[in-house]
Protein backbone atom coordinates (compact mmCIF):
# COMPACT_ATOMS: atom_id res chain seq x y z
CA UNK A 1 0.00 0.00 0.00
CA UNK A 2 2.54 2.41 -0.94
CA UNK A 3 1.85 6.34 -1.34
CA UNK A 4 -0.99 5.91 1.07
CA UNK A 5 -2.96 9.23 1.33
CA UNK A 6 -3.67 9.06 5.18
CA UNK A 7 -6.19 11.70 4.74
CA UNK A 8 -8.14 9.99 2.72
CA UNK A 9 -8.59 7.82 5.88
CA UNK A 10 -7.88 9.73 8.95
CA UNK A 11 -9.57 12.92 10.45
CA UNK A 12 -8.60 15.17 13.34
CA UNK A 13 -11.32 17.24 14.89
CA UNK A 14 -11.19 18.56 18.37
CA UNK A 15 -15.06 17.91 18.66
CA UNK A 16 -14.77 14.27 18.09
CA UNK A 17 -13.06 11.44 20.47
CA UNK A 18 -11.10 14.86 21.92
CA UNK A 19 -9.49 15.75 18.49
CA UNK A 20 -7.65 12.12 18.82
CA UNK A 21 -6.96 10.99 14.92
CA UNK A 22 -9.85 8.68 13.93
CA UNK A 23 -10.79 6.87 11.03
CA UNK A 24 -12.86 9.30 8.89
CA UNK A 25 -16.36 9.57 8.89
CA UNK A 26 -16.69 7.63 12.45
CA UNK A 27 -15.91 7.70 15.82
CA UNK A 28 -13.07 5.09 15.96
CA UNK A 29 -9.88 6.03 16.86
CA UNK A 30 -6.73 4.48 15.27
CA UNK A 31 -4.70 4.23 18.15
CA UNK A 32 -7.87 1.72 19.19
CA UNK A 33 -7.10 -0.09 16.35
CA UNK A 34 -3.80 -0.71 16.60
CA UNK A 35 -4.16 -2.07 19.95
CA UNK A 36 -6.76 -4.20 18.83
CA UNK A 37 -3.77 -5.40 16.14
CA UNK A 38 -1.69 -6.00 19.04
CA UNK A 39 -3.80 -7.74 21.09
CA UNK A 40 -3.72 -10.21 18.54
CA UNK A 41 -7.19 -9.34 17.15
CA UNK A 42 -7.40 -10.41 12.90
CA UNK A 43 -9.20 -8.03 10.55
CA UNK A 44 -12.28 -10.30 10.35
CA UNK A 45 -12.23 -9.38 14.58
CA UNK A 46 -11.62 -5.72 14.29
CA UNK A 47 -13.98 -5.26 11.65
CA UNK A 48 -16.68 -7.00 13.20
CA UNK A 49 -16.34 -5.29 16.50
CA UNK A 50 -15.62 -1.65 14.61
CA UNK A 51 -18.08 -2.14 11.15
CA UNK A 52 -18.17 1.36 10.28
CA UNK A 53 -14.27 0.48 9.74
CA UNK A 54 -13.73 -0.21 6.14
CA UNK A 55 -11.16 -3.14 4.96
CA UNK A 56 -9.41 -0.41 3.31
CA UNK A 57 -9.26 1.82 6.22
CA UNK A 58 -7.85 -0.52 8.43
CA UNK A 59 -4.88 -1.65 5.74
CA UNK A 60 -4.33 2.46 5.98
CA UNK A 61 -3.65 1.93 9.55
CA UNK A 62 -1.55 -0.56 9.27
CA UNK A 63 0.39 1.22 6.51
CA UNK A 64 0.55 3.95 8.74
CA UNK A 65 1.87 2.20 12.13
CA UNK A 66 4.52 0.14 9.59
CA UNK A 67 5.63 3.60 8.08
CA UNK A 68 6.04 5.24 11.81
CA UNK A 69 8.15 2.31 13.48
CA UNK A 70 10.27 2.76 10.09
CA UNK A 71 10.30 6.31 10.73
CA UNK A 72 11.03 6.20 14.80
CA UNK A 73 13.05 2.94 14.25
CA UNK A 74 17.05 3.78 14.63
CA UNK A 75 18.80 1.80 12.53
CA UNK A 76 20.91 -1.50 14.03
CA UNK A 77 24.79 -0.92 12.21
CA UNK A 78 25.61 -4.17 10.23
CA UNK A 79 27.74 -6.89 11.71
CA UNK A 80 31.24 -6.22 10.90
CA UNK A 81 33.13 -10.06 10.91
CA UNK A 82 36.63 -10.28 9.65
């Protein structure tokens, strides 16, 4: 899902879930979401707890916590052997 245009599926408004970024056009935020994903929850779960989520929505969160820990990630030098 490369060139993912998060704001095609995220929205920021003070006036919903206290301006945390949610998936747009509901009340689900996407840091709920990703802690559903690490929790273990599958898509099939997440979607049928969440179902104003959107199968392509949640791949853009995904995308999006896979492009931050490669972003916030320091990178491990190579092994040097001799």
């Amino acid at each position: 899902m490369g060139g993912v245009n998060y704001g095609e599926f995220f929205d920021r408004n003070q006036t919903v879930c206290g301006g945390q970024w949610v998936v747009r056009g509901t009340r689900v935020p996407v840091r709920t979401l990703l802690a559903s994903l690490a929790e273990g929850d599958d898509a099939e779960t997440i979607r049928a707890a969440f179902p104003t989520v959107s199968h392509e929505a949640l791949r853009a969160v995904i995308a999006f916590a896979a492009a931050s820990a490669e972003e916030d990630l320091p990178l491990q030098p190579m092994p040097v052997f001799a």
